[in-house]
N, C-alpha and C. Protein backbone atom coordinates (compact mmCIF):
# COMPACT_ATOMS: atom_id res chain seq x y z
N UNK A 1 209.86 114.29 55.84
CA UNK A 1 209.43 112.92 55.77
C UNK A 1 207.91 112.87 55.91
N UNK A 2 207.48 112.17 54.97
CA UNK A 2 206.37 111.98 54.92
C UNK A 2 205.34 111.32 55.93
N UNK A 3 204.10 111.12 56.81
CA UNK A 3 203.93 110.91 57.42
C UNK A 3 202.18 110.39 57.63
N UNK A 4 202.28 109.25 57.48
CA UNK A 4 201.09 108.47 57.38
C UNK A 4 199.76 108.18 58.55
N UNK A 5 198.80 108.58 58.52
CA UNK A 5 198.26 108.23 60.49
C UNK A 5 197.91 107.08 60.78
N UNK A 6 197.88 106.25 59.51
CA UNK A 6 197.47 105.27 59.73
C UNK A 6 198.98 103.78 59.97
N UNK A 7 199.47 104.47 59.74
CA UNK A 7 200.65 103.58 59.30
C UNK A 7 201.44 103.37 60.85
N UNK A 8 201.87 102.33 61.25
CA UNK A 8 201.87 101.85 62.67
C UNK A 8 202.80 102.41 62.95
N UNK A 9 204.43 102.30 62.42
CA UNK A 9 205.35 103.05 62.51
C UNK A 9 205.29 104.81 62.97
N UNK A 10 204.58 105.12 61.94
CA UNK A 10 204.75 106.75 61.90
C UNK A 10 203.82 107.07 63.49
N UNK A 11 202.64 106.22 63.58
CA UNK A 11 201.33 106.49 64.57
C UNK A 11 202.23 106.48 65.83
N UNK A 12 203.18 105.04 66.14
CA UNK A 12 204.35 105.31 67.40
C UNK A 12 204.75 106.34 67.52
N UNK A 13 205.07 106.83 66.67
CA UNK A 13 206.55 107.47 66.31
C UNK A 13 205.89 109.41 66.84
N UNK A 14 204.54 109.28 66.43
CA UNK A 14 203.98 110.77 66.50
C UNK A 14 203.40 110.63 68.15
N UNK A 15 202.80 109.46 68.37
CA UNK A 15 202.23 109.08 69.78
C UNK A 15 203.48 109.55 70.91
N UNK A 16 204.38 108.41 70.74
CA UNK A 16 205.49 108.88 71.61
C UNK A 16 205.78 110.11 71.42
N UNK A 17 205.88 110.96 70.14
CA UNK A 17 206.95 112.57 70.49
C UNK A 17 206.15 113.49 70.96
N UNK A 18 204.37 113.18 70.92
CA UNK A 18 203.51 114.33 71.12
C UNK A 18 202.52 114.06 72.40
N UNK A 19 202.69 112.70 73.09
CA UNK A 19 201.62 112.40 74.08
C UNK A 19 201.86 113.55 75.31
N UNK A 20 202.45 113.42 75.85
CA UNK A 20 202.81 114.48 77.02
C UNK A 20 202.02 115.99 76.32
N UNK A 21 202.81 116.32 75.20
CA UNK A 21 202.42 117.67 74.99
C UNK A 21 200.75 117.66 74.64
N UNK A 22 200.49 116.85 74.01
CA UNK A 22 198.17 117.02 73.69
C UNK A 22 197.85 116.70 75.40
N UNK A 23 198.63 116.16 76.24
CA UNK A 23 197.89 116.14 77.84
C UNK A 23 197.95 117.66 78.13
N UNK A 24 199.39 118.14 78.19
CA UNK A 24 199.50 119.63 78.56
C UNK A 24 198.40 120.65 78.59
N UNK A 25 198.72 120.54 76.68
CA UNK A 25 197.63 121.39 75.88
C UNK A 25 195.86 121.23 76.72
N UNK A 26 195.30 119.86 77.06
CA UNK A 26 194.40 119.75 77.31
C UNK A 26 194.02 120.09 78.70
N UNK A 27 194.82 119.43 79.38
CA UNK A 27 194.97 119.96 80.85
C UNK A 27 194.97 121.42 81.58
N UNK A 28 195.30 122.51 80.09
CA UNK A 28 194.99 123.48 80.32
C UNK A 28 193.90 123.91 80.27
N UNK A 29 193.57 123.24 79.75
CA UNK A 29 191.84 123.76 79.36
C UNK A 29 190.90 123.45 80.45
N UNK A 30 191.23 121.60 80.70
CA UNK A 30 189.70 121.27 81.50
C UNK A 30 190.27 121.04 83.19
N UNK A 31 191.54 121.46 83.17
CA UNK A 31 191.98 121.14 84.39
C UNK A 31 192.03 120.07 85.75
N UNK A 32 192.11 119.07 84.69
CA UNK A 32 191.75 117.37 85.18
C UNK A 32 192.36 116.48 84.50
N UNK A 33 193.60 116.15 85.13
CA UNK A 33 194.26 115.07 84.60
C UNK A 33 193.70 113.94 83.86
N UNK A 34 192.66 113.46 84.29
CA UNK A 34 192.13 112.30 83.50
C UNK A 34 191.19 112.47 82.69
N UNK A 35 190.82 113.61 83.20
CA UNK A 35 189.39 114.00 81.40
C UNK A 35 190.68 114.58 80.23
N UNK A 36 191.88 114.97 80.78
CA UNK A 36 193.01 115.32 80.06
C UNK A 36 193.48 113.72 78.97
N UNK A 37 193.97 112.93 80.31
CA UNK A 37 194.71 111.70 79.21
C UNK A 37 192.95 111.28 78.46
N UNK A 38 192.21 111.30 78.80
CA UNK A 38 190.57 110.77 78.23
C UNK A 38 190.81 111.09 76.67
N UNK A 39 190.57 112.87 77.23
CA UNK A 39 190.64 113.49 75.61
C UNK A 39 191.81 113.61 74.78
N UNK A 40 192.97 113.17 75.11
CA UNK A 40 194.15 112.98 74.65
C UNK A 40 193.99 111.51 73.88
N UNK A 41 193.83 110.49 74.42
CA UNK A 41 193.26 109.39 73.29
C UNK A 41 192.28 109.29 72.58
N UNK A 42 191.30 110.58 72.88
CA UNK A 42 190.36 110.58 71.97
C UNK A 42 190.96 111.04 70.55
N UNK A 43 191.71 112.23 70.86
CA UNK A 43 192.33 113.39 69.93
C UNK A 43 192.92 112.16 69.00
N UNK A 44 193.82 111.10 69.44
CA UNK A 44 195.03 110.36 68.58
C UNK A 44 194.17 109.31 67.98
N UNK A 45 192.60 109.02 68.84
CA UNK A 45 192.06 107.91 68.05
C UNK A 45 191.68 108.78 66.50
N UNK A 46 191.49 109.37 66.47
CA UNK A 46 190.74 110.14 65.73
C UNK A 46 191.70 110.40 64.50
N UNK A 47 193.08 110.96 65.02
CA UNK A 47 194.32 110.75 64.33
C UNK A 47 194.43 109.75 63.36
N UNK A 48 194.44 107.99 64.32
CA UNK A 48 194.55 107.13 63.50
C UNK A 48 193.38 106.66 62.46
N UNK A 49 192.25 106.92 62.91
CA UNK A 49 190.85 107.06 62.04
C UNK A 49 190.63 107.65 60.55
N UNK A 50 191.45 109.10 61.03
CA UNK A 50 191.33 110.16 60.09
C UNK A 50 191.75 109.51 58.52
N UNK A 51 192.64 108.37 58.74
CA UNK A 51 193.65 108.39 57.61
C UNK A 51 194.33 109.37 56.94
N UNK A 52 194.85 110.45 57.29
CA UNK A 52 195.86 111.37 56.63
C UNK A 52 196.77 111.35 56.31
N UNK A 53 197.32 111.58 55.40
CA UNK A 53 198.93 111.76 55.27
C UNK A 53 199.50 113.38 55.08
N UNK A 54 200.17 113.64 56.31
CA UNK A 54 201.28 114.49 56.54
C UNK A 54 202.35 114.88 55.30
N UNK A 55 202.77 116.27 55.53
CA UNK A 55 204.05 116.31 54.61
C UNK A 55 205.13 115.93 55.73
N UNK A 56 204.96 116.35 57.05
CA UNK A 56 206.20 116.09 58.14
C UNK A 56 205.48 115.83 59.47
N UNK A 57 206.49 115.37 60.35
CA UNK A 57 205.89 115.00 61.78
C UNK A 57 205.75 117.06 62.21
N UNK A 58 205.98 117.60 62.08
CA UNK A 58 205.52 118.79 62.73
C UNK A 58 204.00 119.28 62.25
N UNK A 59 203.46 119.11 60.90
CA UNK A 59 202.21 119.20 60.88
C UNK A 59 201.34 118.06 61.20
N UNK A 60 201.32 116.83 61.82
CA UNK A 60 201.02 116.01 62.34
C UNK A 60 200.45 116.52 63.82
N UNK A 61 201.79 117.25 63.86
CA UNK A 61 201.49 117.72 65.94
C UNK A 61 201.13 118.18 65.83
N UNK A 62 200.69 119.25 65.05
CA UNK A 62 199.64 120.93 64.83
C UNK A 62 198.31 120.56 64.46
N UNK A 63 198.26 119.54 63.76
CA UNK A 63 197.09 118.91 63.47
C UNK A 63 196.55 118.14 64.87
N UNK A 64 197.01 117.22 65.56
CA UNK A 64 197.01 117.15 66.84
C UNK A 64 196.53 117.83 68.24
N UNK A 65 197.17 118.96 67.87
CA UNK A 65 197.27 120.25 68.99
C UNK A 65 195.69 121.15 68.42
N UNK A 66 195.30 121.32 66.95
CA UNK A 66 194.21 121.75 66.74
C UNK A 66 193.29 121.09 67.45
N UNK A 67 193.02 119.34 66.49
CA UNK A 67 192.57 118.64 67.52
C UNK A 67 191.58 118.42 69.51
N UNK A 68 192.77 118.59 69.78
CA UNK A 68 193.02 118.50 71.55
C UNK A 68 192.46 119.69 71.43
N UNK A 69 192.54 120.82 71.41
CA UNK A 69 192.33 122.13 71.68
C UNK A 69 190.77 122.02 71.75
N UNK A 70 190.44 121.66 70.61
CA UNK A 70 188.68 121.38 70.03
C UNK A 70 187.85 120.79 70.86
N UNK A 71 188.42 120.03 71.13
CA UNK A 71 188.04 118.54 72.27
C UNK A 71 187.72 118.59 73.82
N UNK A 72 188.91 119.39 74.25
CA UNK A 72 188.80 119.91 75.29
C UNK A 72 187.90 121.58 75.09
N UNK A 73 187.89 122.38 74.34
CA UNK A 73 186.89 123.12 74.61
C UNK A 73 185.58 123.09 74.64
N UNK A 74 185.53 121.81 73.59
CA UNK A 74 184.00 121.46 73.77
C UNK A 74 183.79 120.65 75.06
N UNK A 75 184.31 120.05 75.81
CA UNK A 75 184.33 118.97 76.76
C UNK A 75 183.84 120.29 77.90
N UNK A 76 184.49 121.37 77.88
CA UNK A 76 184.11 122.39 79.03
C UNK A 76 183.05 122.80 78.82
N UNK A 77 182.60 123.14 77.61
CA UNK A 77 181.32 123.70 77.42
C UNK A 77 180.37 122.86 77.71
N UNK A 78 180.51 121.44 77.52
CA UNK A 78 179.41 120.76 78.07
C UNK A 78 179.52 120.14 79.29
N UNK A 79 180.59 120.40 79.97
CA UNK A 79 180.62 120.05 81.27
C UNK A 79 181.07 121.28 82.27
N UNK A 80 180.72 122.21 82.15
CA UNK A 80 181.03 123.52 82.72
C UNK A 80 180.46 123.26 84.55
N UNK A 81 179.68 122.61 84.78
CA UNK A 81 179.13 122.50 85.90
C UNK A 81 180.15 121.29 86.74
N UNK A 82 180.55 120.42 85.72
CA UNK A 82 181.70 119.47 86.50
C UNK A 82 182.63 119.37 86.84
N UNK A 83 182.92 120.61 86.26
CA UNK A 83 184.48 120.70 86.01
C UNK A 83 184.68 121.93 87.65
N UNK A 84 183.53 122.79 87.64
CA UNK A 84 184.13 123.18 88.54
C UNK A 84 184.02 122.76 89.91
N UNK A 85 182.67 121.56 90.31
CA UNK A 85 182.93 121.48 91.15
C UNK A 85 184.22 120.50 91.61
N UNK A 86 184.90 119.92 90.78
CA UNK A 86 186.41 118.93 90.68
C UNK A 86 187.28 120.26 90.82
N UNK A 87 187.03 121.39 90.51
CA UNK A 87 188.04 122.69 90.98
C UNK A 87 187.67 122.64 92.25
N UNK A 88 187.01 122.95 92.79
CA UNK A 88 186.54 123.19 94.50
C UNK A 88 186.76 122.15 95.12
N UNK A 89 186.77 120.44 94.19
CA UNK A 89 187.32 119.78 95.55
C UNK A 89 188.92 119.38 95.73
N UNK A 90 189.36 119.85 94.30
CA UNK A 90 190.42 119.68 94.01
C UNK A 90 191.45 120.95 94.41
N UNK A 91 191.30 122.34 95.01
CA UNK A 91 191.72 123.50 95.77
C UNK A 91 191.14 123.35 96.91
N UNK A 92 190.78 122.46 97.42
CA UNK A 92 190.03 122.27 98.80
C UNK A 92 191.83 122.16 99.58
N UNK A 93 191.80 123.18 100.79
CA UNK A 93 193.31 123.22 100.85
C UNK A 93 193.29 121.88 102.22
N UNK A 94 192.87 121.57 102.49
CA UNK A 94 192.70 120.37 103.68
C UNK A 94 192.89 119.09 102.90
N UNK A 95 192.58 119.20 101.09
CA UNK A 95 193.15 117.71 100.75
C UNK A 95 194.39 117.80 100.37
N UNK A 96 194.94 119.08 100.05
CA UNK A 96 196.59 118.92 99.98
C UNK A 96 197.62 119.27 100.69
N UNK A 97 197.22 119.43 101.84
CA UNK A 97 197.69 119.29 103.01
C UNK A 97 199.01 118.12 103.14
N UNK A 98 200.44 118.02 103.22
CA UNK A 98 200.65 116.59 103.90
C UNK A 98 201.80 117.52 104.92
N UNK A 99 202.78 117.34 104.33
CA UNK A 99 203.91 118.07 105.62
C UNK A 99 204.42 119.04 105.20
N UNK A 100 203.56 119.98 104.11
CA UNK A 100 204.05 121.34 104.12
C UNK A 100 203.34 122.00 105.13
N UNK A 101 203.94 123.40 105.38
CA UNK A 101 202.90 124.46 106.04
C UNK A 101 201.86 124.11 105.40
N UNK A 102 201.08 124.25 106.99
CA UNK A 102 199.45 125.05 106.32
C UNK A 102 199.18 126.35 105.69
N UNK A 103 199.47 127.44 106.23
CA UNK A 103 200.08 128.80 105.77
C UNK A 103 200.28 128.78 104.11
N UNK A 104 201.56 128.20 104.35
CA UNK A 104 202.36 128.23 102.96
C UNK A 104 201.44 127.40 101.91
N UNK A 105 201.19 126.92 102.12
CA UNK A 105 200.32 126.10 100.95
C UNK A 105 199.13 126.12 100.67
N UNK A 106 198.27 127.07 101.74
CA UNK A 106 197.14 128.15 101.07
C UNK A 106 197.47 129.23 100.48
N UNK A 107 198.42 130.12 101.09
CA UNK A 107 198.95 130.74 99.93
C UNK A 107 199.52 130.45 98.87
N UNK A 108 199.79 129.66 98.44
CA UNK A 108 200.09 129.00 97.26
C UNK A 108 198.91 128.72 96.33
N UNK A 109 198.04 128.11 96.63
CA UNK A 109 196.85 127.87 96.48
C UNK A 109 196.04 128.93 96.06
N UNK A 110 196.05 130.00 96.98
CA UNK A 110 195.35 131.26 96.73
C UNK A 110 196.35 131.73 95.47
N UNK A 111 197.10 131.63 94.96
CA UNK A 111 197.98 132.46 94.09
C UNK A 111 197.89 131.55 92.75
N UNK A 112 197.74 130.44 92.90
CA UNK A 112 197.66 129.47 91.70
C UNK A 112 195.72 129.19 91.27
N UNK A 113 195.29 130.25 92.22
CA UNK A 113 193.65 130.10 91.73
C UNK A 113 193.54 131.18 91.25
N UNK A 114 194.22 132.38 91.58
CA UNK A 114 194.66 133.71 91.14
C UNK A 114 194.69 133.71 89.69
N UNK A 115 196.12 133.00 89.35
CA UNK A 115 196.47 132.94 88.33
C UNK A 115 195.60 132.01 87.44
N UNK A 116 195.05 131.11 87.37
CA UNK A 116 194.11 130.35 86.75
C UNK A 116 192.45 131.11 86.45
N UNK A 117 192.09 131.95 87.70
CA UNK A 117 191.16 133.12 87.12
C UNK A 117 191.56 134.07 86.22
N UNK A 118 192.51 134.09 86.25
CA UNK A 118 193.36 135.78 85.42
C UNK A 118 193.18 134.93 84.03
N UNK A 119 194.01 134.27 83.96
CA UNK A 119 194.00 133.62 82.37
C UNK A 119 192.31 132.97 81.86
N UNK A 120 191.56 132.31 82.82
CA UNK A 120 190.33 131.80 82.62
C UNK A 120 189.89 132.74 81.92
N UNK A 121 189.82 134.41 82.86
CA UNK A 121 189.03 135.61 82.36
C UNK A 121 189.36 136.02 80.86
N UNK A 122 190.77 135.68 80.62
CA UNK A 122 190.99 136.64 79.30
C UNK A 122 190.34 136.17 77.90
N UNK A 123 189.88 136.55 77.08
CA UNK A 123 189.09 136.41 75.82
C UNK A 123 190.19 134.96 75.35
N UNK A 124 189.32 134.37 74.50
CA UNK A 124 189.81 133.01 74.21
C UNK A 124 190.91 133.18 73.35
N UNK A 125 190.84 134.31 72.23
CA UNK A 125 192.05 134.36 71.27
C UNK A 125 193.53 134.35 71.91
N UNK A 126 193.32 135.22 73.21
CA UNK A 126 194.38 135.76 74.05
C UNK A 126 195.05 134.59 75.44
N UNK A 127 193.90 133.93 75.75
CA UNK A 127 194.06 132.73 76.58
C UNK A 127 194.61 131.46 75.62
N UNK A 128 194.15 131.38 74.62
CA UNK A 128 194.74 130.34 74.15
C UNK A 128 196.41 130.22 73.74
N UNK A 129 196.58 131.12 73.24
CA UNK A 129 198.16 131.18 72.90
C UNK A 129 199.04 131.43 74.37
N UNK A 130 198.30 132.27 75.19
CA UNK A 130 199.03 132.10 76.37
C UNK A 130 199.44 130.62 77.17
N UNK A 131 198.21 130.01 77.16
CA UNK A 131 198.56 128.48 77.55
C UNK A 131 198.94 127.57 76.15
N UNK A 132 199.15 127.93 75.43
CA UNK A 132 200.42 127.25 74.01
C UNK A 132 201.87 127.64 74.46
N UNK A 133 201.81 129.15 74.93
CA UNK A 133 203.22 129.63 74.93
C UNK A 133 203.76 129.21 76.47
N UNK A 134 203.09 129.49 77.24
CA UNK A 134 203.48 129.38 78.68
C UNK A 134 203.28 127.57 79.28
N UNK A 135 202.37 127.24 78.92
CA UNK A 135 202.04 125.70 79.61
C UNK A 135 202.53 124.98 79.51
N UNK A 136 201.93 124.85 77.91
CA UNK A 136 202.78 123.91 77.00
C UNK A 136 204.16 124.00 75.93
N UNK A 137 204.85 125.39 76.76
CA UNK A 137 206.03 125.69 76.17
C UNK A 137 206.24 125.48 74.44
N UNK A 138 205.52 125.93 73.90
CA UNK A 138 205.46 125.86 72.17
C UNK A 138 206.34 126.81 71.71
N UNK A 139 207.08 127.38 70.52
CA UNK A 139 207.33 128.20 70.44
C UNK A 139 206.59 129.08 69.34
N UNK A 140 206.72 130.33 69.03
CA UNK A 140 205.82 131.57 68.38
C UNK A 140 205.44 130.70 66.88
N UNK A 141 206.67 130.30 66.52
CA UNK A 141 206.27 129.82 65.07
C UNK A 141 204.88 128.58 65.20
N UNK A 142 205.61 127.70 66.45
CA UNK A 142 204.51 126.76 66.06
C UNK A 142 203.05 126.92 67.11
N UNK A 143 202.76 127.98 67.65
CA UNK A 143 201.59 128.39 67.63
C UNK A 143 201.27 129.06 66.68
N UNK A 144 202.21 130.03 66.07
CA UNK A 144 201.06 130.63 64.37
C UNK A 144 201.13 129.34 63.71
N UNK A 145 201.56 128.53 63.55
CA UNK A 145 200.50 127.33 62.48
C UNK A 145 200.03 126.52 63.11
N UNK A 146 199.54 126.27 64.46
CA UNK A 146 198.72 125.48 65.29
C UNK A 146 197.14 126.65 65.39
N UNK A 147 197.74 127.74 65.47
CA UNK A 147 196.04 128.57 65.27
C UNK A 147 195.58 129.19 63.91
N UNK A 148 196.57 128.88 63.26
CA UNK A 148 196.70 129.46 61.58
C UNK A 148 196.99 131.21 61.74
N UNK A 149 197.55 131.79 61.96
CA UNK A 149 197.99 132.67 62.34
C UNK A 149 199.51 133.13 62.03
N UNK A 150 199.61 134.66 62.13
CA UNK A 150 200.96 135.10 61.87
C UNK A 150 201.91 134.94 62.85
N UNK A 151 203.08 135.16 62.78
CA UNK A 151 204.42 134.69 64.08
C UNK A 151 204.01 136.25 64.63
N UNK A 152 203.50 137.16 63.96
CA UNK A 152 203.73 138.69 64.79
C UNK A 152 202.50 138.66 65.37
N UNK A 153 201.26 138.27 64.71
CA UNK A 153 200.14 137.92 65.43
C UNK A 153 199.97 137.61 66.89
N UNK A 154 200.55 136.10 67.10
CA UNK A 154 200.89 135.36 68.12
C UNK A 154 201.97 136.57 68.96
N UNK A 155 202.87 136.92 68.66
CA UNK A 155 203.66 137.75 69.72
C UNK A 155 202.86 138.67 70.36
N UNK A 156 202.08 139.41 69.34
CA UNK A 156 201.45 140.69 69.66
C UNK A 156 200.49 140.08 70.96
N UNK A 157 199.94 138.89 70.17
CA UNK A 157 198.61 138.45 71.69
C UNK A 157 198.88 137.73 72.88
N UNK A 158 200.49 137.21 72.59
CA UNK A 158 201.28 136.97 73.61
C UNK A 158 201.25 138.27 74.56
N UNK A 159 202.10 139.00 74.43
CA UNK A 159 202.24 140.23 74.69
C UNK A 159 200.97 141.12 75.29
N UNK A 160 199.73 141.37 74.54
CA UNK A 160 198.88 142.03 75.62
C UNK A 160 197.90 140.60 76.38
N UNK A 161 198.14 139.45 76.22
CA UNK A 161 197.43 138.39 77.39
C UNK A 161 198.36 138.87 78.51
N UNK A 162 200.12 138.94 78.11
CA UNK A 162 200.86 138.62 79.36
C UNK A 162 200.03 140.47 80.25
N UNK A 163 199.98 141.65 79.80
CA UNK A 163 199.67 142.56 80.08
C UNK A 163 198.61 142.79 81.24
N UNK A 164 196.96 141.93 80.32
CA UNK A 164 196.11 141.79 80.81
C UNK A 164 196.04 141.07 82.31
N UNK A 165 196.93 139.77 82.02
CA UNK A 165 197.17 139.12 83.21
C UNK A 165 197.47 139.72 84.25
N UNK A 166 198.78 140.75 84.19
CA UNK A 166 199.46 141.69 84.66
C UNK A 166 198.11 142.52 85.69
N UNK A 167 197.64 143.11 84.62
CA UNK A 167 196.83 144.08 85.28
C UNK A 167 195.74 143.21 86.31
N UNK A 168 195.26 142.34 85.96
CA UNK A 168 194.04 141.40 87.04
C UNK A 168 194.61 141.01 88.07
N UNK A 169 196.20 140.75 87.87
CA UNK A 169 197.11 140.25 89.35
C UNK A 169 196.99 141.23 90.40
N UNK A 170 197.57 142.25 89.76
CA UNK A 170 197.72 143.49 90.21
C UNK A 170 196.62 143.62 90.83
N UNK A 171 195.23 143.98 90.08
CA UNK A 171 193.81 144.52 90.90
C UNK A 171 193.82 142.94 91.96
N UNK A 172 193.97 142.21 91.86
CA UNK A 172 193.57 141.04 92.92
C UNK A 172 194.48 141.13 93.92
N UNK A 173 195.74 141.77 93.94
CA UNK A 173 196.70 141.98 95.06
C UNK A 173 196.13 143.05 95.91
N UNK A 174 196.00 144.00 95.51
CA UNK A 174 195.30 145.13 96.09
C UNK A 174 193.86 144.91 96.84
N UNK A 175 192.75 143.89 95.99
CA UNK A 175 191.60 143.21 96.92
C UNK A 175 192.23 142.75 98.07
N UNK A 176 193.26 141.99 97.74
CA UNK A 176 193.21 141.03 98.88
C UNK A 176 194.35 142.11 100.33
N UNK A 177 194.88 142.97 99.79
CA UNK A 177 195.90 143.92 100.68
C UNK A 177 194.72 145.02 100.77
């Protein structure tokens, strides 16, 4: 089915099936819910602007997901200094504090900053499909046509991100033991 961006029907119709997932996608990137939904209506204004017409609602979302991806990487690059200090106040373990352990929920903390350095570190080709495949739960096919890419491509860089990750956990377990 054909699929119009301008056309009010289809614009619902792609808004509702894809909003959650362009927050995901973005949220991985700049790690801030609201510069997330920000650039998430930027991504769909732009959508409805574009005037395009689609062959189907699945290249709509890929078009979308290119989009967001763009948006939010540029948003880091020019806000690289803001973003992290909203990381530091936002892992500040005294503001998420309520009636869990204290204990337990710095370690948690320490393990979810862990993991957010590990993937931060890995080269962008390899970070990006990881947070397509893992974040935002996509599957292989529709990250090779969200990065223009092969389905074996995407596995293969699936596969040594998950590796790489592997190995930085590993060396950061051992720092910290």
């Amino acid at each position: 089915m054909e699929i119009k961006s301008t056309d009010r029907d289809d614009f619902r119709r792609i808004y509702d099936e894809n909003y959650h997932l362009i927050v995901q996608v973005i949220m991985h990137i700049v790690y801030n819910i609201e510069i997330a939904e920000d650039l998430t209506q930027e991504a769909f204004e732009r959508f409805y602007l574009k005037n395009m017409t689609f062959p189907g609602e699945d290249d709509a979302k890929y078009w979308l997901i290119r989009v967001a991806k763009n948006l939010a990487l540029n948003h880091v690059r020019r806000n690289k200094r803001e973003i992290e200090m909203v990381e530091k106040v936002r892992h500040n373990p005294a503001s998420s504090l309520e009636s869990r352990d204290a204990a337990e929920s710095a370690v948690e903390a320490d393990e979810r900053r862990a993991v957010r350095a590990a993937v931060d570190s890995l080269p962008e080709n390899l970070r990006m499909v990881i947070q397509l495949k893992e974040y935002s739960g996509l599957d292989y096919k529709s990250i090779a046509k969200v990065l223009g890419i092969s389905e074996t491509n995407v596995k293969v860089r699936v596969y040594r991100a998950r590796k790489k990750l592997e190995e930085a956990l590993m060396t950061e377990d051992r720092d910290v033991y």
